[in-house]
C-alpha atoms as a PDB file:
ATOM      1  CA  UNK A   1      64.627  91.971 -33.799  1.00  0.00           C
ATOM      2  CA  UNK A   2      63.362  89.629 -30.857  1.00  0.00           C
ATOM      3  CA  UNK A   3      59.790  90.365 -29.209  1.00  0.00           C
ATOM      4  CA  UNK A   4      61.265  91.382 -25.967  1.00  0.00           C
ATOM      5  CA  UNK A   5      64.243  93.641 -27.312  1.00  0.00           C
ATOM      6  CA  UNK A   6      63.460  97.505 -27.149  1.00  0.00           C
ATOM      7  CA  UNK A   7      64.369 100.138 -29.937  1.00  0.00           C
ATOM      8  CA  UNK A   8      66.977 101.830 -29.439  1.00  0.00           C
ATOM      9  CA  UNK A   9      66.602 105.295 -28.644  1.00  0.00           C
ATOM     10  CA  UNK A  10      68.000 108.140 -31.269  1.00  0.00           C
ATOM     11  CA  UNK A  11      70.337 110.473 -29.239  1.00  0.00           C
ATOM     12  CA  UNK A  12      69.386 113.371 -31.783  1.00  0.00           C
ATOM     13  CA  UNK A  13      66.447 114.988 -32.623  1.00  0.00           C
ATOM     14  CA  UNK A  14      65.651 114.181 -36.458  1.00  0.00           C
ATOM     15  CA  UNK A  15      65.515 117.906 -37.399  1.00  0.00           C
ATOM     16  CA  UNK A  16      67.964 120.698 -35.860  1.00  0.00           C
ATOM     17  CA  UNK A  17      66.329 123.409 -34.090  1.00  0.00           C
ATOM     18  CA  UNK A  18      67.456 126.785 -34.659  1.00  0.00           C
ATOM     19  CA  UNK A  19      68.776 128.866 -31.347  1.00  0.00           C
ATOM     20  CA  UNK A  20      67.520 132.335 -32.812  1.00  0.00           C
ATOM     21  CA  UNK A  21      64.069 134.346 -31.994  1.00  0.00           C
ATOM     22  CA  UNK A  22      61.037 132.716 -31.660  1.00  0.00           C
ATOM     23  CA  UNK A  23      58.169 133.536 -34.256  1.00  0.00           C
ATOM     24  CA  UNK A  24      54.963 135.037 -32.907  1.00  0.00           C
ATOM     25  CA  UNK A  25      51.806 132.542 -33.278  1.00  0.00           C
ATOM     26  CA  UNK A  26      50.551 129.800 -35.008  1.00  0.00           C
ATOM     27  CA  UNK A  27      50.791 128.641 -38.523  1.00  0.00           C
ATOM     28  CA  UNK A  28      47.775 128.524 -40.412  1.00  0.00           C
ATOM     29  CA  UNK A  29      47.549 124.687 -40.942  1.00  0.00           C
ATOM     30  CA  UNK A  30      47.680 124.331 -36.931  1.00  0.00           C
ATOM     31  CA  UNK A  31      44.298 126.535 -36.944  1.00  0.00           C
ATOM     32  CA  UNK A  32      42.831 124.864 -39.541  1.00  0.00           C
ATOM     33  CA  UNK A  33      43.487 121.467 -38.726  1.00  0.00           C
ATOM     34  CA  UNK A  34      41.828 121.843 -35.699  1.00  0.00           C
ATOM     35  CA  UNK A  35      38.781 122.449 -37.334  1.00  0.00           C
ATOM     36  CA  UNK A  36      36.026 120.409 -39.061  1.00  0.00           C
ATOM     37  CA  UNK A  37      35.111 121.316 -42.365  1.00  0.00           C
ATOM     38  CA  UNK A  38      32.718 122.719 -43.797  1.00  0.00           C
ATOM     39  CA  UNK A  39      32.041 125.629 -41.133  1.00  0.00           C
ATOM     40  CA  UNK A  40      30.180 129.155 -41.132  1.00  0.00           C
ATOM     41  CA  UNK A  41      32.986 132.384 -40.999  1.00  0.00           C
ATOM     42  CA  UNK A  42      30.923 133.300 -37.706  1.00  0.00           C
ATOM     43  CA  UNK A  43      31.581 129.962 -35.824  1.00  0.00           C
ATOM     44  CA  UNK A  44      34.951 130.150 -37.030  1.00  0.00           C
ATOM     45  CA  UNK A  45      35.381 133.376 -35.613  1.00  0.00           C
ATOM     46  CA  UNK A  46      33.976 132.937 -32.657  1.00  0.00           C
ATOM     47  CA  UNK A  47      36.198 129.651 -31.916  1.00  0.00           C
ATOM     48  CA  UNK A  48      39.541 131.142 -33.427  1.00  0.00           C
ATOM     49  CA  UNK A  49      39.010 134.356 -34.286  1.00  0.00           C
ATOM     50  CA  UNK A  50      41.585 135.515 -31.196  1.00  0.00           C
ATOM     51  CA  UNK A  51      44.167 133.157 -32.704  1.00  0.00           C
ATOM     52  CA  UNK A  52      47.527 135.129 -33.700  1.00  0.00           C
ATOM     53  CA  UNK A  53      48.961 133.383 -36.782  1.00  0.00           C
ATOM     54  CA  UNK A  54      52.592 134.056 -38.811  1.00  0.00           C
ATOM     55  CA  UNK A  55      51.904 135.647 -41.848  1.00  0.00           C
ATOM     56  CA  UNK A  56      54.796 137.590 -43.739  1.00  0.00           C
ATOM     57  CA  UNK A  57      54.219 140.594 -42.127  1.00  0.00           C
ATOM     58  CA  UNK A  58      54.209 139.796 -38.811  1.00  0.00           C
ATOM     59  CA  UNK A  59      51.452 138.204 -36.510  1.00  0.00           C
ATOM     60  CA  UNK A  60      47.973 139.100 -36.474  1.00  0.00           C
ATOM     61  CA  UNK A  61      44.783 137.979 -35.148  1.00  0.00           C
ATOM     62  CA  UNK A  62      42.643 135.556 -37.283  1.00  0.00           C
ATOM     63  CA  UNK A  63      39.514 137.561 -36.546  1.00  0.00           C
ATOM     64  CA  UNK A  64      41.180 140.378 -37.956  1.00  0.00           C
ATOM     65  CA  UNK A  65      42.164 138.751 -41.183  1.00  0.00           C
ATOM     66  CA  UNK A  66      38.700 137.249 -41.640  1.00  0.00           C
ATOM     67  CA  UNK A  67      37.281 140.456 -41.307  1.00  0.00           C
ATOM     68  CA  UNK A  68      39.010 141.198 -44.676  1.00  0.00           C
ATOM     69  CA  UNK A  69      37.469 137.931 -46.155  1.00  0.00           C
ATOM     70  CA  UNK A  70      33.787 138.160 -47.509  1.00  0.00           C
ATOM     71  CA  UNK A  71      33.556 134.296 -47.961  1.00  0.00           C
ATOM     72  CA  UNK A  72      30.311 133.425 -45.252  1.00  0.00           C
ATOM     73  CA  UNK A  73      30.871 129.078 -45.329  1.00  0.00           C
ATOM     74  CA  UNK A  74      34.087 127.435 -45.868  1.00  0.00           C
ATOM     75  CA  UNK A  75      33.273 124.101 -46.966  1.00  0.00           C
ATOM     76  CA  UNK A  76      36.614 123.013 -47.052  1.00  0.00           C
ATOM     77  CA  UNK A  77      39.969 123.455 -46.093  1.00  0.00           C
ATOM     78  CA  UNK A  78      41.813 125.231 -48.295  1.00  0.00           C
ATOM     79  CA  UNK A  79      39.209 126.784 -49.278  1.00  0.00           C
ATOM     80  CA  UNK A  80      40.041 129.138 -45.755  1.00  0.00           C
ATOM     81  CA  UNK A  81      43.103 128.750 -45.993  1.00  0.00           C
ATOM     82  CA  UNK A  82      43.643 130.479 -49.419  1.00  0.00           C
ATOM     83  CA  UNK A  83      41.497 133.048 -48.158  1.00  0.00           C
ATOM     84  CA  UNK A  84      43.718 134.019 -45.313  1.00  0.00           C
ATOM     85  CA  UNK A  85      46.737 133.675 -47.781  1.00  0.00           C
ATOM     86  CA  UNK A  86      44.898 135.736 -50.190  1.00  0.00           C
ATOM     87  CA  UNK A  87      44.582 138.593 -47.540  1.00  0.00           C
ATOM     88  CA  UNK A  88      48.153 138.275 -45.705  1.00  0.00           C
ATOM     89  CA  UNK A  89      50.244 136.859 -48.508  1.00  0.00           C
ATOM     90  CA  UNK A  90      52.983 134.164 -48.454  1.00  0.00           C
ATOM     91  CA  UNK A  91      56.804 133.971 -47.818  1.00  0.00           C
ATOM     92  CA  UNK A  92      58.892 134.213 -45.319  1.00  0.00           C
ATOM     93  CA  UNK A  93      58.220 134.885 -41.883  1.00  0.00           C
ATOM     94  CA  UNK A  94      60.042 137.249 -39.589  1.00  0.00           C
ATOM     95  CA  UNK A  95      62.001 136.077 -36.599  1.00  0.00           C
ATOM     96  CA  UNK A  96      61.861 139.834 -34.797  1.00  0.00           C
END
């Protein structure tokens, strides 16, 4: 391809969307990638801890789900992150 000659343009997004419900909140990563690691619980929840995530049962607040976590300094991670899972689970998350 030339210097001056444009790519051309997909007419399709690369992944379908789905037309049903929308799911309530954020996925985990989202939270935690915004985040630099290591970090105390408190400044965690005082940053995020109104943050409704998915989890398999529904959403829920992150505060909420930390309050159910007795880890004080999450130096990395996953570290938090298989806290929360360890606290809401994994799977599927409803649409409803």
């Amino acid at each position: 391809m030339a210097e001056d000659e444009e790519p051309e343009e997909e007419e399709e997004p690369a992944v379908e969307l789905g037309e049903g419900e929308s799911v309530e909140g954020v996925p985990l990563a989202q939270v935690s990638a915004r985040l630099m690691w290591g970090i105390e619980e408190s400044e965690l929840r005082r940053r995020e801890g109104d943050t409704v995530i998915r989890t398999p049962d529904g959403p829920r607040e992150l505060g909420d789900v930390l309050d159910e976590v007795d880890i004080p300094y999450f130096e990395k991670r996953q570290e938090f992150e298989d806290a929360v899972r360890e606290v809401v689970g994994t799977g599927p998350v409803p649409t409803e």
